[in-house]
N, C-alpha and C. Protein backbone atom coordinates (compact mmCIF):
# COMPACT_ATOMS: atom_id res chain seq x y z
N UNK A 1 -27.03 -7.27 12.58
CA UNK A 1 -26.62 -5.88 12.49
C UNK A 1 -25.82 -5.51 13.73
N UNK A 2 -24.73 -4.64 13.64
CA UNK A 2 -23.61 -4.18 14.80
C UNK A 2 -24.96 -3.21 15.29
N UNK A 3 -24.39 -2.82 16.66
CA UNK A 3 -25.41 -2.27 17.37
C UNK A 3 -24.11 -0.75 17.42
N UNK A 4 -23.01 -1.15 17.48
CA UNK A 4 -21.76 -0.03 18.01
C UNK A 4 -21.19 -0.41 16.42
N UNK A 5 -20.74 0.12 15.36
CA UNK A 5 -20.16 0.36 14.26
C UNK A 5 -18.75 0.96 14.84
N UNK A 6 -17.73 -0.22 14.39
CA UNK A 6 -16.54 0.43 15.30
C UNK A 6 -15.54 1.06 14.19
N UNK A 7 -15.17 2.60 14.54
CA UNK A 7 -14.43 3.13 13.35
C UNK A 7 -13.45 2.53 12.51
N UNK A 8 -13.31 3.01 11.43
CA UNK A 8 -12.15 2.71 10.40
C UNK A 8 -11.50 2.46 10.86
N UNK A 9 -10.53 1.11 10.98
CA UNK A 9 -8.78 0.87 11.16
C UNK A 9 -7.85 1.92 10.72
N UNK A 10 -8.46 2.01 9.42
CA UNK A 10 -7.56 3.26 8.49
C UNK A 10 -6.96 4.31 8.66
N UNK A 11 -8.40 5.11 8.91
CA UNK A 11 -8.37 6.35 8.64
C UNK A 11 -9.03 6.92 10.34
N UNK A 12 -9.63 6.25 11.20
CA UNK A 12 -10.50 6.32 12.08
C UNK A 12 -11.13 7.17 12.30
N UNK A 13 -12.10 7.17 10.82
CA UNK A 13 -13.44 7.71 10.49
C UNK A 13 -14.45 6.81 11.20
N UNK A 14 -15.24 7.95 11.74
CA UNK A 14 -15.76 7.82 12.71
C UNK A 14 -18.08 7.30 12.11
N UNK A 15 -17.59 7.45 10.74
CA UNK A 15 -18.96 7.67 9.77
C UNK A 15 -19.19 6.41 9.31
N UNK A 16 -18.73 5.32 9.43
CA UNK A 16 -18.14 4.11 8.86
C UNK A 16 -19.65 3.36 9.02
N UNK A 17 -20.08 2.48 7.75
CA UNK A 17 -21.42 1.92 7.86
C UNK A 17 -21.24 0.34 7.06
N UNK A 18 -22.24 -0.38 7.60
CA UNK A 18 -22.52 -1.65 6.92
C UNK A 18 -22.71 -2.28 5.68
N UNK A 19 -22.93 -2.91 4.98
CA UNK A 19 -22.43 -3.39 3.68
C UNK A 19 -22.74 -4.60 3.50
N UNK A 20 -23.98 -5.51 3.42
CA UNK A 20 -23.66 -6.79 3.45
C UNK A 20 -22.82 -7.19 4.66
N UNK A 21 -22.04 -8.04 4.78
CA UNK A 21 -21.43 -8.83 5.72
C UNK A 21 -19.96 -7.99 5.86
N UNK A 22 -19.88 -6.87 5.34
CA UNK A 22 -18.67 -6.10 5.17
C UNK A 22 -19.23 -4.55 6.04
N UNK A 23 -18.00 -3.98 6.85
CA UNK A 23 -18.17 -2.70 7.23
C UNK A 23 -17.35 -1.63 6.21
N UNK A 24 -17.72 -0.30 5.94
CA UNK A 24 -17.08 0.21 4.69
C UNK A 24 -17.13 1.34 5.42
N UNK A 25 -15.90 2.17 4.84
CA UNK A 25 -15.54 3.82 5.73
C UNK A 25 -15.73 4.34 4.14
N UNK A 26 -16.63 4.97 4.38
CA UNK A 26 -16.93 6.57 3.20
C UNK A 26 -15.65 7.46 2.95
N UNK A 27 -14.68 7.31 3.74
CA UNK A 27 -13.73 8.25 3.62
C UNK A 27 -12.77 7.80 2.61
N UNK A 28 -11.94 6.70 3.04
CA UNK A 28 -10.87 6.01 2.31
C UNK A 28 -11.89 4.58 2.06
N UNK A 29 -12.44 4.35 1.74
CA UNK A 29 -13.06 3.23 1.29
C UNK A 29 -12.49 1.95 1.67
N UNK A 30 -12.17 1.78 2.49
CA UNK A 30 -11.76 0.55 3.15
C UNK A 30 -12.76 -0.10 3.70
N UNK A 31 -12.69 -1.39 3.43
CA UNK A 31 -13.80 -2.51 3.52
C UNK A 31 -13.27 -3.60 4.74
N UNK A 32 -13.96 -4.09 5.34
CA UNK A 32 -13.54 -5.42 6.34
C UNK A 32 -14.90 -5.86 6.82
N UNK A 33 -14.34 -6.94 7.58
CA UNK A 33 -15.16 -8.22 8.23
C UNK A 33 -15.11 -7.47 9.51
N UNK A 34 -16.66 -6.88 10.73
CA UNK A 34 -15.96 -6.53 11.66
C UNK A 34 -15.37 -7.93 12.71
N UNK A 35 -15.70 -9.10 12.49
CA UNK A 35 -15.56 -10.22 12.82
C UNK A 35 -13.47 -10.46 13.63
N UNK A 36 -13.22 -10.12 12.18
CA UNK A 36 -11.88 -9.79 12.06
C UNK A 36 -11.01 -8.68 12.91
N UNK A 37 -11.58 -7.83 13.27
CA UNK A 37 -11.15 -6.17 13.68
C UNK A 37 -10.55 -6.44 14.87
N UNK A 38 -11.38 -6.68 15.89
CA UNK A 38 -11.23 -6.75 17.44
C UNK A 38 -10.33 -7.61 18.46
N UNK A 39 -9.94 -8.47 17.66
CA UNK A 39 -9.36 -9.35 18.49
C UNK A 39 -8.26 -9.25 19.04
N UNK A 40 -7.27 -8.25 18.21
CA UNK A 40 -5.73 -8.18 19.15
C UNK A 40 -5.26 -7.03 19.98
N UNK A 41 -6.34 -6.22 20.56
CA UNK A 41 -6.04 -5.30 21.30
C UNK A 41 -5.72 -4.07 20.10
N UNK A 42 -6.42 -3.83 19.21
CA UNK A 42 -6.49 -2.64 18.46
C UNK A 42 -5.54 -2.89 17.43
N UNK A 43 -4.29 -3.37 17.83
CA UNK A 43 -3.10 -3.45 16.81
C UNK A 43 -3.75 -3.51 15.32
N UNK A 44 -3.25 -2.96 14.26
CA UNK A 44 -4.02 -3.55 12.93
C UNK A 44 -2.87 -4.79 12.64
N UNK A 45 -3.14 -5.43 11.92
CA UNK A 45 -2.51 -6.81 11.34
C UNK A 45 -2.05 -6.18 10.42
N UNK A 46 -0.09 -7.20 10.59
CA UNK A 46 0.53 -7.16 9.52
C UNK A 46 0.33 -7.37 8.47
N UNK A 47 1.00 -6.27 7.48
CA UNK A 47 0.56 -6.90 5.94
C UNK A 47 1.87 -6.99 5.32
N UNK A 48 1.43 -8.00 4.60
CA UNK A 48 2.96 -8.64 3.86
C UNK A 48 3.23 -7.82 2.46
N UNK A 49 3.89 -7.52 1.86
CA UNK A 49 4.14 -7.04 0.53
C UNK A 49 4.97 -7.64 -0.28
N UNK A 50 5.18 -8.58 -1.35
CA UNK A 50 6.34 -8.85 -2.08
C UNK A 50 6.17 -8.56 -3.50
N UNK A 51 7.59 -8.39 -3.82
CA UNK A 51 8.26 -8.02 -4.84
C UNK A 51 7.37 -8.93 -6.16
N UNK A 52 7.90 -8.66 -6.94
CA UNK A 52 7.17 -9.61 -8.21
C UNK A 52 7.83 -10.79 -8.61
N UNK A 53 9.25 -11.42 -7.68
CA UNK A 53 9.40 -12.52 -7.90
C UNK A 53 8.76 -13.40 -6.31
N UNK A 54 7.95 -12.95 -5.64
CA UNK A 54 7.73 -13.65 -4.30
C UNK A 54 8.74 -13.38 -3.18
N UNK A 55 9.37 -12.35 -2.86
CA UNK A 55 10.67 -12.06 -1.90
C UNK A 55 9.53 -10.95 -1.09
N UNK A 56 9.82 -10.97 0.30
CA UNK A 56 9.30 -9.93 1.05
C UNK A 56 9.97 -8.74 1.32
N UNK A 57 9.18 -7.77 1.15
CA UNK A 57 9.83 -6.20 1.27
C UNK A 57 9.63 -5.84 2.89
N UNK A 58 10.51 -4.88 2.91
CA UNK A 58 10.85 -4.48 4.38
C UNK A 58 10.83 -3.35 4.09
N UNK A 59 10.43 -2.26 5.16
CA UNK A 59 10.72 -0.73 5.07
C UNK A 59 12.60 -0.64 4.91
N UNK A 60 13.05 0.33 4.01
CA UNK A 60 14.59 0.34 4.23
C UNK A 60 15.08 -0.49 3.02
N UNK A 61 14.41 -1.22 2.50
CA UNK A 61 14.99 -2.18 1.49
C UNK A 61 15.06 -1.49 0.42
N UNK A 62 16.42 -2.09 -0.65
CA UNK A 62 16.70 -1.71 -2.26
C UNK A 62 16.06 -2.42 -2.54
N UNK A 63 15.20 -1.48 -4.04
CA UNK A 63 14.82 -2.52 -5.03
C UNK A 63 15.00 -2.04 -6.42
N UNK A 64 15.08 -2.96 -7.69
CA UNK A 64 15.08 -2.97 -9.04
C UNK A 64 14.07 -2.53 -9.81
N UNK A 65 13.56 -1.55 -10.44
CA UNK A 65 12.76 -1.76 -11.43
C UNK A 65 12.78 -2.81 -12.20
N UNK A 66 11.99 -3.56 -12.46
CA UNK A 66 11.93 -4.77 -13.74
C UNK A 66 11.32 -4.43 -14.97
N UNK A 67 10.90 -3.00 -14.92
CA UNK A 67 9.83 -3.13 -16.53
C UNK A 67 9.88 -1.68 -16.61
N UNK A 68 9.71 -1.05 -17.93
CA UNK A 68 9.75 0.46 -18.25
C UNK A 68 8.67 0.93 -17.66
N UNK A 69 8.96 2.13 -16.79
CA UNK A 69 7.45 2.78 -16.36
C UNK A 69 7.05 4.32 -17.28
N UNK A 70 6.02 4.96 -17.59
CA UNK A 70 5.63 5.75 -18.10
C UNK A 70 5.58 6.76 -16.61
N UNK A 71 5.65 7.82 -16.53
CA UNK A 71 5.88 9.03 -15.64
C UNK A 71 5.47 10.00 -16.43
N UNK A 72 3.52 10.65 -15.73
CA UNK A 72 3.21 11.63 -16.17
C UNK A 72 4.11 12.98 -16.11
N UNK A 73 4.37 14.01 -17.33
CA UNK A 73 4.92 14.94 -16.83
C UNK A 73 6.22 14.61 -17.32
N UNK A 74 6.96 13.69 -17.46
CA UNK A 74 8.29 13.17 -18.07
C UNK A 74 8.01 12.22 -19.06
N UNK A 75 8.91 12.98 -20.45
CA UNK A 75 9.12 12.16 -21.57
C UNK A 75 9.85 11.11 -21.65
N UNK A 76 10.83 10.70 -20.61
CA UNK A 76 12.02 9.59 -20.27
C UNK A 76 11.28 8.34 -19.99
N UNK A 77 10.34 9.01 -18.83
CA UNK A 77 9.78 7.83 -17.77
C UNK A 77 10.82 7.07 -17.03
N UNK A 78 10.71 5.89 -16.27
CA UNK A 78 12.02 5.24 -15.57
C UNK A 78 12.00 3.89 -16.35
N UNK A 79 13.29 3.86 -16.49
CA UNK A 79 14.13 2.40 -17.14
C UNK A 79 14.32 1.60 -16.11
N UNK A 80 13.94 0.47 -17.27
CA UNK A 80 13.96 -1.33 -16.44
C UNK A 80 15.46 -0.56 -15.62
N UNK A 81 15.90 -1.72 -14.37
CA UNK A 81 16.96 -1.78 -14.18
C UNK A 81 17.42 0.08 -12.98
N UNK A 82 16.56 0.29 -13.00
CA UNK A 82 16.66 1.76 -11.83
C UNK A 82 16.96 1.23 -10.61
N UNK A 83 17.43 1.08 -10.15
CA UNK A 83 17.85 0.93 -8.41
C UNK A 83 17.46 1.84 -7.81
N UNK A 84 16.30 1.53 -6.86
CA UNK A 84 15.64 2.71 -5.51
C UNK A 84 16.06 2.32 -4.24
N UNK A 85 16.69 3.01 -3.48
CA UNK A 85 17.36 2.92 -2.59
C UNK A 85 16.16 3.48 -1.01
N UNK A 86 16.24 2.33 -0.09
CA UNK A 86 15.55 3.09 1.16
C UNK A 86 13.91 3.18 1.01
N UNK A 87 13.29 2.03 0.55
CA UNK A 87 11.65 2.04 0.46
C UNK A 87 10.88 2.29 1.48
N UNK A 88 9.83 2.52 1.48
CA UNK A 88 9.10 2.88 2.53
C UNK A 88 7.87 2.03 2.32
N UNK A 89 6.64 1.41 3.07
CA UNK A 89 5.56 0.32 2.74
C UNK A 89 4.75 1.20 3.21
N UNK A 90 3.27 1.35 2.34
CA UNK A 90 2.27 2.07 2.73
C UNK A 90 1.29 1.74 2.19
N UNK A 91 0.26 1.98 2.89
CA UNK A 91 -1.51 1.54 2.01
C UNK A 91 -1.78 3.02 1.29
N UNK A 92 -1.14 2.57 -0.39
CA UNK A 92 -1.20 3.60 -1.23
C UNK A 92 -2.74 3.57 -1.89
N UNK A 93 -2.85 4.38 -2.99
CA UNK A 93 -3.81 4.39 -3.71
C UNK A 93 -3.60 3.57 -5.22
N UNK A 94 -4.62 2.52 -5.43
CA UNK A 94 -4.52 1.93 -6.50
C UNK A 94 -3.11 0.47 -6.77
N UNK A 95 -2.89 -0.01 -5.39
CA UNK A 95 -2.06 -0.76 -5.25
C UNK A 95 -0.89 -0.17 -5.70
N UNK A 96 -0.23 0.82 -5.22
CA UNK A 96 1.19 1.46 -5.16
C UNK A 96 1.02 1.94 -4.09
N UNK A 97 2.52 0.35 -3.12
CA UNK A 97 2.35 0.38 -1.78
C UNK A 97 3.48 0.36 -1.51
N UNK A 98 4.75 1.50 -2.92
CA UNK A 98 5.61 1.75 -2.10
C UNK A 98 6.21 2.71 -2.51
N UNK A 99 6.64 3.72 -1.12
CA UNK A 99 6.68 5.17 -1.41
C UNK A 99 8.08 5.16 -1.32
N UNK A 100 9.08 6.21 -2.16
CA UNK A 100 10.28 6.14 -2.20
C UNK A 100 10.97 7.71 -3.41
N UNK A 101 12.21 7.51 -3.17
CA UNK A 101 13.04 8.99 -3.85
C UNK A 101 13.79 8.13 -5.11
N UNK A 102 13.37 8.12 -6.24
CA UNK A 102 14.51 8.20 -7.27
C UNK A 102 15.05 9.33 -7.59
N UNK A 103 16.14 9.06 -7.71
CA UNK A 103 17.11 9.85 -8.52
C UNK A 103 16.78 10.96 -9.85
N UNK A 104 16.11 11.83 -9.87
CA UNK A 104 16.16 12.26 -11.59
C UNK A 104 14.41 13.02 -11.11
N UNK A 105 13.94 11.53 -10.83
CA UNK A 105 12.16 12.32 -10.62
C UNK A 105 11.87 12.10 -9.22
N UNK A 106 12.57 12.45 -8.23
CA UNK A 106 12.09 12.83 -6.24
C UNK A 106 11.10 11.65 -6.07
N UNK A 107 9.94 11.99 -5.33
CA UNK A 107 9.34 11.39 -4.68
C UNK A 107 8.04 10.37 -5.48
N UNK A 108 7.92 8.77 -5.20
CA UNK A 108 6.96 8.28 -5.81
C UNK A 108 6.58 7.66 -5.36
N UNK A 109 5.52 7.11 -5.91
CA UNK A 109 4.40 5.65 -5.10
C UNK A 109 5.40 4.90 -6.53
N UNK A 110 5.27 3.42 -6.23
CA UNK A 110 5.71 2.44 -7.39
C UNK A 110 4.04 1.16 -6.41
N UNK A 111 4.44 0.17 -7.55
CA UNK A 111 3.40 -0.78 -7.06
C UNK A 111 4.55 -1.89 -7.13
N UNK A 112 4.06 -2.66 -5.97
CA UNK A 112 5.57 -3.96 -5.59
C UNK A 112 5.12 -4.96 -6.91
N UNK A 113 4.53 -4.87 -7.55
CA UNK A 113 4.67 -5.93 -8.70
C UNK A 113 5.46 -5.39 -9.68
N UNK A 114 6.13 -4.55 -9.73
CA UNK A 114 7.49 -3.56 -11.12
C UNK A 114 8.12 -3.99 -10.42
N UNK A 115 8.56 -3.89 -9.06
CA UNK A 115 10.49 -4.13 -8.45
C UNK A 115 10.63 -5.67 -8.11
N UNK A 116 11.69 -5.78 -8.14
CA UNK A 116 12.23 -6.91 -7.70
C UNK A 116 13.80 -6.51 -6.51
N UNK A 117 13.60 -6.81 -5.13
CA UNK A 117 14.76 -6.79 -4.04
C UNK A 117 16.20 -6.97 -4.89
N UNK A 118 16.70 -6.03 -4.45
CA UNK A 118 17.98 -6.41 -4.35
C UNK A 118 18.99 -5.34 -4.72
């Protein structure tokens, strides 16, 4: 058992409790090893994101829709083949980890397994 429970990476909730061999924050539910946490001087570790053919995304990068999406609130939804311009990478909700402006419907989360770079 940790004797010092060291806050969320996340969210740095400060309420954060044990779990089996896992530490878990009540707030945003983020789970880890504290094993893992400490070692690089606080920094959190990079996380990689790629596209759905295996290409790595960068903040700033274009990408393709590859597949029709449904959009609550719109009868259109977005068509294969949309070009989003200027992505942004974020620890979204429900694996949509990338925030960005289309054209037609403003602001969205997408999940990097629909786009493909380029």
């Amino acid at each position: 058992m940790i004797e010092n429970i060291p806050p969320c990476p996340k969210c740095s909730c400060e309420y954060t409790y044990e779990m089996d061999a896992l530490v878990v924050c009540p707030e945003c539910g983020h789970e880890w090893v504290p094993a893992e946490g400490g070692t690089d001087s606080g920094a959190p570790a990079e996380r990689v994101v790629k596209d759905s053919v295996g290409n790595v995304l960068q903040d700033g990068d274009s990408v393709v829709v590859v597949k029709a999406l449904k959009v609550r609130g719109n009868p259109s939804g977005i068509k294969a083949g949309t070009k989003v311009r200027n992505i942004r990478l974020v620890d979204g909700v429900d694996g949509h980890d990338i925030d960005c402006k289309i054209d037609g419907f403003g602001a969205m989360q997408l999940k990097s397994s629909v786009v493909k770079k380029g």
